[in-house]
Protein backbone atom coordinates (compact mmCIF):
# COMPACT_ATOMS: atom_id res chain seq x y z
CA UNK A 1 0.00 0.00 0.00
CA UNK A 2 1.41 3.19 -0.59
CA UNK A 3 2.39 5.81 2.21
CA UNK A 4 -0.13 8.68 2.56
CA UNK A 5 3.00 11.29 1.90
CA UNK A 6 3.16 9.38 -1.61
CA UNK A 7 -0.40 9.46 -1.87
CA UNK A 8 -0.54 12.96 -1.67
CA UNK A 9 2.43 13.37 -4.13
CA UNK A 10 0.17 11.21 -6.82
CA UNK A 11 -3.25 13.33 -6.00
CA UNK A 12 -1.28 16.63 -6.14
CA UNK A 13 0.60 15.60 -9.24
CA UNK A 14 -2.73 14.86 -10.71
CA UNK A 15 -4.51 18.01 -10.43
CA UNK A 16 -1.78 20.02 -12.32
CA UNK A 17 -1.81 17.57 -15.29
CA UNK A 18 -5.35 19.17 -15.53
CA UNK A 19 -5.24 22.45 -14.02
CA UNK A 20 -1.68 23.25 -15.36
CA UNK A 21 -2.18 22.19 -18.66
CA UNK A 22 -1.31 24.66 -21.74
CA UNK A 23 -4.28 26.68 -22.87
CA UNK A 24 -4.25 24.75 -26.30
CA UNK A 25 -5.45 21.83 -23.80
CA UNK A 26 -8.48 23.38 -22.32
CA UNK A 27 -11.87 24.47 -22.95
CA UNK A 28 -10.64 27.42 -25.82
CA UNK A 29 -14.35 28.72 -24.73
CA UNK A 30 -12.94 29.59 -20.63
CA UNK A 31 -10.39 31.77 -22.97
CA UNK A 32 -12.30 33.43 -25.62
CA UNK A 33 -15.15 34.76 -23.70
CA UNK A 34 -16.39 38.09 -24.06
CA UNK A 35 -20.23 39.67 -24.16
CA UNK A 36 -21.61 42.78 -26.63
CA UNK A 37 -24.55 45.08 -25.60
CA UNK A 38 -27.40 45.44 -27.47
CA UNK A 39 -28.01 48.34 -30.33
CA UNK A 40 -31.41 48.41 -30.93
CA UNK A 41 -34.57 46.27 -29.45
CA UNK A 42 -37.59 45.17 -31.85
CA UNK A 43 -41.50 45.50 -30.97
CA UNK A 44 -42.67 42.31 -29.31
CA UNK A 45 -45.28 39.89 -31.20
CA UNK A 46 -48.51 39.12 -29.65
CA UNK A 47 -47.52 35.22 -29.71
CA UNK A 48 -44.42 33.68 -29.91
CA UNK A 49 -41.07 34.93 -31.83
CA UNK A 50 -38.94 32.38 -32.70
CA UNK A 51 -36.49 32.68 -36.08
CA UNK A 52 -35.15 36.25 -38.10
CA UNK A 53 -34.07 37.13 -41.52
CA UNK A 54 -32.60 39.90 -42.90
CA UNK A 55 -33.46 41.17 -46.05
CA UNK A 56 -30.99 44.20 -47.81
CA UNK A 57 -32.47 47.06 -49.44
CA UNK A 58 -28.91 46.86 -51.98
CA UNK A 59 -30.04 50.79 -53.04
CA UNK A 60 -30.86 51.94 -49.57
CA UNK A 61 -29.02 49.95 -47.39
CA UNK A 62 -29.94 51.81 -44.30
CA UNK A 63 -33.44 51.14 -45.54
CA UNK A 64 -33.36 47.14 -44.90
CA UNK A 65 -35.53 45.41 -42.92
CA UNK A 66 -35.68 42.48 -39.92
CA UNK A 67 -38.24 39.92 -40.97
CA UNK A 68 -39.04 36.89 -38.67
CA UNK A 69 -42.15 34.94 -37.66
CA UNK A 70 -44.54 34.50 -34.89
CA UNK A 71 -44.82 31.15 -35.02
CA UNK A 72 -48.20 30.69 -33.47
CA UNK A 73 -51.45 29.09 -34.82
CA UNK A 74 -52.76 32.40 -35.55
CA UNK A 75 -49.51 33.36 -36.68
CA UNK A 76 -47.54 36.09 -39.44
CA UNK A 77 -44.28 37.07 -40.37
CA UNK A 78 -43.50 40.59 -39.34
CA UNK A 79 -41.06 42.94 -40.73
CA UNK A 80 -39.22 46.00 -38.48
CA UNK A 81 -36.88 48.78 -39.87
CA UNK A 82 -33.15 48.75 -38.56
CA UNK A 83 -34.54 50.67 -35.41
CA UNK A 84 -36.56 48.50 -34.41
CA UNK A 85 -40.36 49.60 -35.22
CA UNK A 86 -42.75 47.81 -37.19
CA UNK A 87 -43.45 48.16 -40.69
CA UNK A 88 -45.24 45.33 -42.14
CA UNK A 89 -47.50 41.91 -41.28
CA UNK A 90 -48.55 39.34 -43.47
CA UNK A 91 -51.73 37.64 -43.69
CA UNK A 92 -52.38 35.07 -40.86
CA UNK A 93 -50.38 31.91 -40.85
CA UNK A 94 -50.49 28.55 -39.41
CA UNK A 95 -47.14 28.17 -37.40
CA UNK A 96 -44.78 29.71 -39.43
CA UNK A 97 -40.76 28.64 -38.62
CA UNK A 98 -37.46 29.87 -39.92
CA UNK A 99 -37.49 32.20 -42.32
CA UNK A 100 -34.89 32.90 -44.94
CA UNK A 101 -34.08 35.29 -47.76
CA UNK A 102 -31.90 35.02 -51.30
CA UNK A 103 -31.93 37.68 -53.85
CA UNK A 104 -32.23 37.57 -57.97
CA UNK A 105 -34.14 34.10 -58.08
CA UNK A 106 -35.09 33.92 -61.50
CA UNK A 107 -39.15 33.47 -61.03
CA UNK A 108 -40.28 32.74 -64.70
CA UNK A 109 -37.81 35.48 -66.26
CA UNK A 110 -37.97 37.99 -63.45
CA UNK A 111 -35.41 38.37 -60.99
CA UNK A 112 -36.79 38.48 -57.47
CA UNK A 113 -35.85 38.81 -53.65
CA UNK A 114 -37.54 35.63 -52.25
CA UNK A 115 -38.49 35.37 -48.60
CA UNK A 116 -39.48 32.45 -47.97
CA UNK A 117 -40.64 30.12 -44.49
CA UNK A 118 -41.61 26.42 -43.42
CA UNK A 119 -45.92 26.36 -42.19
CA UNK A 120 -45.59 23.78 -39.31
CA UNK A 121 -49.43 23.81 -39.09
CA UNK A 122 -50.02 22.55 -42.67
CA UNK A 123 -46.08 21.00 -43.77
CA UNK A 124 -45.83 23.16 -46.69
CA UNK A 125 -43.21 26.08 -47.85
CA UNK A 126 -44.54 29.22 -48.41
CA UNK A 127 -42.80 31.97 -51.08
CA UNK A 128 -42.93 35.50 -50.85
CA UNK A 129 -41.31 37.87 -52.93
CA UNK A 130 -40.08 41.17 -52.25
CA UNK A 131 -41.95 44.51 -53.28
CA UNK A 132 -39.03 46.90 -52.62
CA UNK A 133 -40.70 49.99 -53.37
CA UNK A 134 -43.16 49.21 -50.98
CA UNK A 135 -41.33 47.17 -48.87
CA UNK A 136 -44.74 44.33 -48.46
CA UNK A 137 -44.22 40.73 -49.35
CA UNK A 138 -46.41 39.18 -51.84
CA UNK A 139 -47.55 35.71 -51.48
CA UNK A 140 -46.26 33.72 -54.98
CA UNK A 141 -46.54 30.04 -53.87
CA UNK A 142 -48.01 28.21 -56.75
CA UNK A 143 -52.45 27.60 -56.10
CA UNK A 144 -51.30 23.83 -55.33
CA UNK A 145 -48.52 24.56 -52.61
CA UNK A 146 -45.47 22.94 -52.12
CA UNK A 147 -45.41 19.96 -49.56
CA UNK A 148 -42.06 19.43 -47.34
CA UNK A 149 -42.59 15.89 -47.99
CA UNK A 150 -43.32 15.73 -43.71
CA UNK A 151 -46.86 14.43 -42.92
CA UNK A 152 -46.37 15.94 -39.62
CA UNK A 153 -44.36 18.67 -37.49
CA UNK A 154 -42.09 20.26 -40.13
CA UNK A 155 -39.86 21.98 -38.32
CA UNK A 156 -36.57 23.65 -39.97
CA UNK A 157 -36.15 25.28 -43.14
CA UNK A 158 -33.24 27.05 -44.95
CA UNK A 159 -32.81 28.30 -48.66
CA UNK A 160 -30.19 27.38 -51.24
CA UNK A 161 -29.09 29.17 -53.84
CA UNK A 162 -26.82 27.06 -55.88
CA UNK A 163 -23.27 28.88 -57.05
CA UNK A 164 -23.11 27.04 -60.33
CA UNK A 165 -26.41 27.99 -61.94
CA UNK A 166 -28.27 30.08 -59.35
CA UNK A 167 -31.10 27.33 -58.57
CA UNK A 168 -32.78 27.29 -55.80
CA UNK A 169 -34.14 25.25 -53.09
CA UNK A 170 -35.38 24.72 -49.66
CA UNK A 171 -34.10 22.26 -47.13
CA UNK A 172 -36.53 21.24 -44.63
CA UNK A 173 -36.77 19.02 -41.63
CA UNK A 174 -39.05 17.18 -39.07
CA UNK A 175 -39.38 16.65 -35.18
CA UNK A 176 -40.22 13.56 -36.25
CA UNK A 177 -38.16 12.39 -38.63
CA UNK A 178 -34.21 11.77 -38.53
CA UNK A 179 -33.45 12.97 -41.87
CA UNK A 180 -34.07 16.13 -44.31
CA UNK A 181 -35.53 16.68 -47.39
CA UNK A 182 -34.54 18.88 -50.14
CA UNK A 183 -36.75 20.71 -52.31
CA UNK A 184 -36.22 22.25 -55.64
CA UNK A 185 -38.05 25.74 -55.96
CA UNK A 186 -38.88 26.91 -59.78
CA UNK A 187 -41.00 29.02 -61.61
CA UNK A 188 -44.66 27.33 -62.83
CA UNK A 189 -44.71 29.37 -65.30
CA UNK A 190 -47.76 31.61 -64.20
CA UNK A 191 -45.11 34.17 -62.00
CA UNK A 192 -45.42 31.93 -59.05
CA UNK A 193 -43.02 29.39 -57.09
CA UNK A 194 -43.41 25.60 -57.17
CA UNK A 195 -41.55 22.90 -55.61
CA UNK A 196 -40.17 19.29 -56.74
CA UNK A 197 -39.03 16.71 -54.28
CA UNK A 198 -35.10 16.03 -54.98
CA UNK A 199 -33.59 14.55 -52.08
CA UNK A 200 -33.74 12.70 -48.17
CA UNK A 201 -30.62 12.67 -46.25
CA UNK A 202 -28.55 12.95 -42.94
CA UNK A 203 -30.96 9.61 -41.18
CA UNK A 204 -27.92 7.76 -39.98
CA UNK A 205 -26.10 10.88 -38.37
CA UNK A 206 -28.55 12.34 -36.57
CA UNK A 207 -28.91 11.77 -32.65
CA UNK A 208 -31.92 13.77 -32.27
CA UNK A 209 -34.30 16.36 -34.87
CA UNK A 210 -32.96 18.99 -36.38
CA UNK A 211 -34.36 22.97 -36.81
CA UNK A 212 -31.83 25.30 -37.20
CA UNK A 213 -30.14 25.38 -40.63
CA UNK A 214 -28.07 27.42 -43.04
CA UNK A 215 -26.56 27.41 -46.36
CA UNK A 216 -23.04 28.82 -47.44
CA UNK A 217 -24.01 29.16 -50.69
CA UNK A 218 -20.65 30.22 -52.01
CA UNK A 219 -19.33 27.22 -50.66
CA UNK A 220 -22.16 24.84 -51.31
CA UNK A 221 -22.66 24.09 -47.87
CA UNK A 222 -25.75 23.18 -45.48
CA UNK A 223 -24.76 23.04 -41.90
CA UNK A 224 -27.76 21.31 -39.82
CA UNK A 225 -27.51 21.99 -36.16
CA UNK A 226 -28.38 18.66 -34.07
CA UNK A 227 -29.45 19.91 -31.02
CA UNK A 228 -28.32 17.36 -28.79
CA UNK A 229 -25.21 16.14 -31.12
CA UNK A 230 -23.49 19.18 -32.84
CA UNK A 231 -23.65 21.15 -36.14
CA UNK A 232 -23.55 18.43 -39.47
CA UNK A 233 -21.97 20.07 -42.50
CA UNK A 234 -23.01 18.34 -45.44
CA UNK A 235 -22.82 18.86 -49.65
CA UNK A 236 -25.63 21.29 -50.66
CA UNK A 237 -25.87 20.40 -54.46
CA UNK A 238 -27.75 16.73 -55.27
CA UNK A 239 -25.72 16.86 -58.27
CA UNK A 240 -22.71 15.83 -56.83
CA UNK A 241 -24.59 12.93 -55.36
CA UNK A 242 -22.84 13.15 -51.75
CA UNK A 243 -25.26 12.42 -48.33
CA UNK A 244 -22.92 11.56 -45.83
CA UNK A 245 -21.56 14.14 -43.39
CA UNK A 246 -18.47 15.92 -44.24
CA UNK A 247 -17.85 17.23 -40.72
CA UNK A 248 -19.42 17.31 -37.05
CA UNK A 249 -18.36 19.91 -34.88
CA UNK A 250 -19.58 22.18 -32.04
CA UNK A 251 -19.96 19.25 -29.83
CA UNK A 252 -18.68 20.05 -26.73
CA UNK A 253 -17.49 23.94 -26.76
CA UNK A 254 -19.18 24.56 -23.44
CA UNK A 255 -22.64 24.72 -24.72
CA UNK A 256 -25.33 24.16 -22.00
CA UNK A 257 -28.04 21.51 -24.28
CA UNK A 258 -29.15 22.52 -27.45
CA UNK A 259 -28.12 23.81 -30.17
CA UNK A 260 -30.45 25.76 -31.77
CA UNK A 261 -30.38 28.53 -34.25
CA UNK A 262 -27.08 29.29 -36.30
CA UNK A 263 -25.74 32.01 -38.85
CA UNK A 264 -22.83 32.86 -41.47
CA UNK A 265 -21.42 35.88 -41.32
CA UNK A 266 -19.64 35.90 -44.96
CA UNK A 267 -16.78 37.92 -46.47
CA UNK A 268 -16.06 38.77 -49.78
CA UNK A 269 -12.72 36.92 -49.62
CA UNK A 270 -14.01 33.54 -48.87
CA UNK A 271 -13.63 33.93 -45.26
CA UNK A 272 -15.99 34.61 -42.13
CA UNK A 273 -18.04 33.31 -39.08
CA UNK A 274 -19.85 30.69 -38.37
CA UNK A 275 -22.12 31.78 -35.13
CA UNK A 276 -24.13 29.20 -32.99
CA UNK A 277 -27.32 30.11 -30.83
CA UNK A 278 -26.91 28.15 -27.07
CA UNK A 279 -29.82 28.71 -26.25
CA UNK A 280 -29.75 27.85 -22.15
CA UNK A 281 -25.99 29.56 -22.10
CA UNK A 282 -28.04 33.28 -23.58
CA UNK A 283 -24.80 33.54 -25.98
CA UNK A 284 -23.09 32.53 -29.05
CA UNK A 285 -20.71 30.03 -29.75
CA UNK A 286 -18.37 31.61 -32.56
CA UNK A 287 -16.69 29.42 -35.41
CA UNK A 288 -14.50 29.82 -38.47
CA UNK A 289 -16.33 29.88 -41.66
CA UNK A 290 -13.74 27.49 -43.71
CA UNK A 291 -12.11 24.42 -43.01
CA UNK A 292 -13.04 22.11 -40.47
CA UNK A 293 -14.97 24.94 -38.88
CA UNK A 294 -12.78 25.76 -35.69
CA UNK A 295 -14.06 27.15 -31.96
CA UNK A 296 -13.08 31.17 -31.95
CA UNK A 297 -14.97 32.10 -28.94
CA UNK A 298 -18.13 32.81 -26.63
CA UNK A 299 -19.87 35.66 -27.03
CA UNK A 300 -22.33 36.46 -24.04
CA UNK A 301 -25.48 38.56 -26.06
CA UNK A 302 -26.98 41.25 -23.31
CA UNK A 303 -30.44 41.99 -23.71
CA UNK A 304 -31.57 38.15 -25.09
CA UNK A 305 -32.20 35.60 -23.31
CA UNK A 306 -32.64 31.96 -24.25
CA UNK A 307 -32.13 33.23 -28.43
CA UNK A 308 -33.58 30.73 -30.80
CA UNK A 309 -33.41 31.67 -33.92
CA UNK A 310 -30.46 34.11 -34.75
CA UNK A 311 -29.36 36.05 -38.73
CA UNK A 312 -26.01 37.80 -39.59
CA UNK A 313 -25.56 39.78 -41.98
CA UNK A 314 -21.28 41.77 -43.17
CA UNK A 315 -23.09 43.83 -45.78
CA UNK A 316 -23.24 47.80 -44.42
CA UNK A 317 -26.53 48.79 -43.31
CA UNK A 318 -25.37 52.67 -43.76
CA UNK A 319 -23.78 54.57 -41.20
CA UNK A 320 -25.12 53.09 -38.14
CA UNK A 321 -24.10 49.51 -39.06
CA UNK A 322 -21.48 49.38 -41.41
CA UNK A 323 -20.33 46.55 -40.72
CA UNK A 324 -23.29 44.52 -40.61
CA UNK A 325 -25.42 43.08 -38.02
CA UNK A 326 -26.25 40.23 -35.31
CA UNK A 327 -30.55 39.49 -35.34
CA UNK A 328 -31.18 37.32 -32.10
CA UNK A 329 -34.39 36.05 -31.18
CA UNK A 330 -35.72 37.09 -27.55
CA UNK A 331 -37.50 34.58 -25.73
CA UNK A 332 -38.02 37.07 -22.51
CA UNK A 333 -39.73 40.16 -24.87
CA UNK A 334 -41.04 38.04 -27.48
CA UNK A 335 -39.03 40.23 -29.82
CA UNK A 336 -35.32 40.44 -31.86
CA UNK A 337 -32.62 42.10 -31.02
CA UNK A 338 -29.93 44.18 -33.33
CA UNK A 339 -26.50 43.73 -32.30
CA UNK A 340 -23.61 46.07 -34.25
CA UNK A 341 -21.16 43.66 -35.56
CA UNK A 342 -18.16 46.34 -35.01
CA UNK A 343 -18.78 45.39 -30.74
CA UNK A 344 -18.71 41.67 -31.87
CA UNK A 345 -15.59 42.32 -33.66
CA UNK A 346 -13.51 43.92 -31.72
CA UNK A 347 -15.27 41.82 -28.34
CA UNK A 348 -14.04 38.20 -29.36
CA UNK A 349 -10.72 40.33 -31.51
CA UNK A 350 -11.77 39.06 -34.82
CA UNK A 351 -10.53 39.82 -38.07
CA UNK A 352 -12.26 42.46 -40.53
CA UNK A 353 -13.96 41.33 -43.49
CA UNK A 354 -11.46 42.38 -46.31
């Protein structure tokens, strides 16, 4: 048996293996923590917020707009100006979830801004496009809808916009189900939007469902955050006829349970952000855009709390924002909140977009 002095030596010795390691062998998170206050607060909705979108006015930039749902039975998507008031409601809508924008879709020969969301109550993707002299969405889903392919629960949605040839689609998934479907959105040639099955993926990698999504377009990219597992970055284009996961990350990172709503912030160059909602931590998990997607930092968001959904945008929103924005979700207000991207920056000391 050894002597207690020895004993001691061995316990002792133990602890400074861990507590005494180099920072390269320790939670990066404990290291690259920082928090940002918030620039501008939203109106509430009557129900229950849930996901943002940002959509750019590209001739009036300080003119854009925050669009996100209320994702109720008796439900809309709203749309606020860049300080925060309300400017627009759509018609009532069961459940809406995650909305998403992407610009020029060519809609029978027209190029259009499409905004476009997941209906929970009914499984179906509803398109809007863009009136940006009037800044109102109009409703353009084709008479006979377009199904998610989910009897039940739909729950996440994203839009693609392929960099070859400009296609688009939607990428939705279930509560249900342990996989995603992709759907090809065209023209019907009557100016409105319908949608063609294409694809199911992602069933043997999940752990648990899937909501939050996004698309790197440039890169041809869908990142799916698991909420229980970590973020699954998988080939966007069916062409290239690839379903298995190309990387898993964000599994550990500090975050508190799920993951839930996630973000790119995008530079010109190639290079950018990947940002992570965690959700019972009220911050954001930051991560390299390229590679194998490596853990920056935590940023702690005051003025949300429990964020779901979250949007990012590194195009200037005029002289107020010019380097683009944070849009978090705000379980406590039932509203969003604007976050400058200039505090972000120089909070967690990341680089400018070049």
């Amino acid at each position: 048996m050894a002597s207690p002095l020895k004993a001691n030596i061995i316990f002792f010795g133990l602890i400074c293996l861990v507590s005494c390691a180099p920072s390269s062998q320790q939670d990066s998170y404990v290291i690259s923590r920082a928090s940002v206050e918030a620039s501008v607060f939203t109106t509430s909705v009557p129900g229950d917020a849930d996901d943002p979108a940002i959509w750019i006015d590209r001739e009036n930039p300080e003119k854009s707009l925050i669009i996100a749902d209320d994702k109720e039975v008796n439900g809309a998507l709203y749309a606020w100006d860049l300080s925060g008031a309300e400017v627009y409601k759509t018609e009532t809508l069961n459940r809406p979830t995650n909305v998403d924008v992407r610009y020029d879709i060519d809609v029978n020969g027209q190029k259009e801004d499409i905004v476009a969301c997941a209906i929970r109550g009914t499984n179906e993707i509803k398109v809007f496009k863009m009136d940006p002299k009037n800044k109102v969405l109009v409703d353009i889903t084709a008479p006979g809808g377009i199904s998610t392919g989910f009897p039940v629960d739909t729950y996440g949605f994203t839009l693609y916009k392929r960099s070859s040839d400009g296609t688009l689609f939607g990428f939705v998934s279930s509560k249900n189900k342990d996989h995603i479907h992709q759907i090809r959105l065209h023209g019907d040639g009557n100016g409105r939007v319908a949608g063609e099955f294409v694809r199911q993926f992602g069933e043997p990698d999940m752990v648990r469902y899937v909501e939050g999504m996004v698309a790197d377009d440039e890169k041809d990219f869908l990142y799916a955050a698991d909420e229980r597992r970590g973020i699954l970055k998988y080939k966007a284009d069916p062409a290239l006829y690839e379903h298995k996961v190309k990387n898993v990350f964000a599994t550990k990172d500090g975050i508190h349970r799920d993951r839930e709503g996630i973000a790119l912030y995008k530079c010109p160059n190639g290079d950018g952000y990947f940002l992570l909602s965690d959700q019972a931590g009220d911050s954001l998990k930051v991560y390299e855009r390229q590679g194998k997607n490596k853990f920056i930092g935590t940023l702690m968001t005051k003025g949300s709390t429990e964020t779901d959904g979250i949007e990012v945008t590194s195009h200037s929103l005029g002289s107020k924002f010019p380097e683009g924005i944070i849009v978090a979700h705000n379980d406590g207000n039932k509203n969003f909140v604007i976050y400058d991207w200039r505090d972000v920056r120089k909070a967690l000391n990341l680089k400018r977009c070049k």
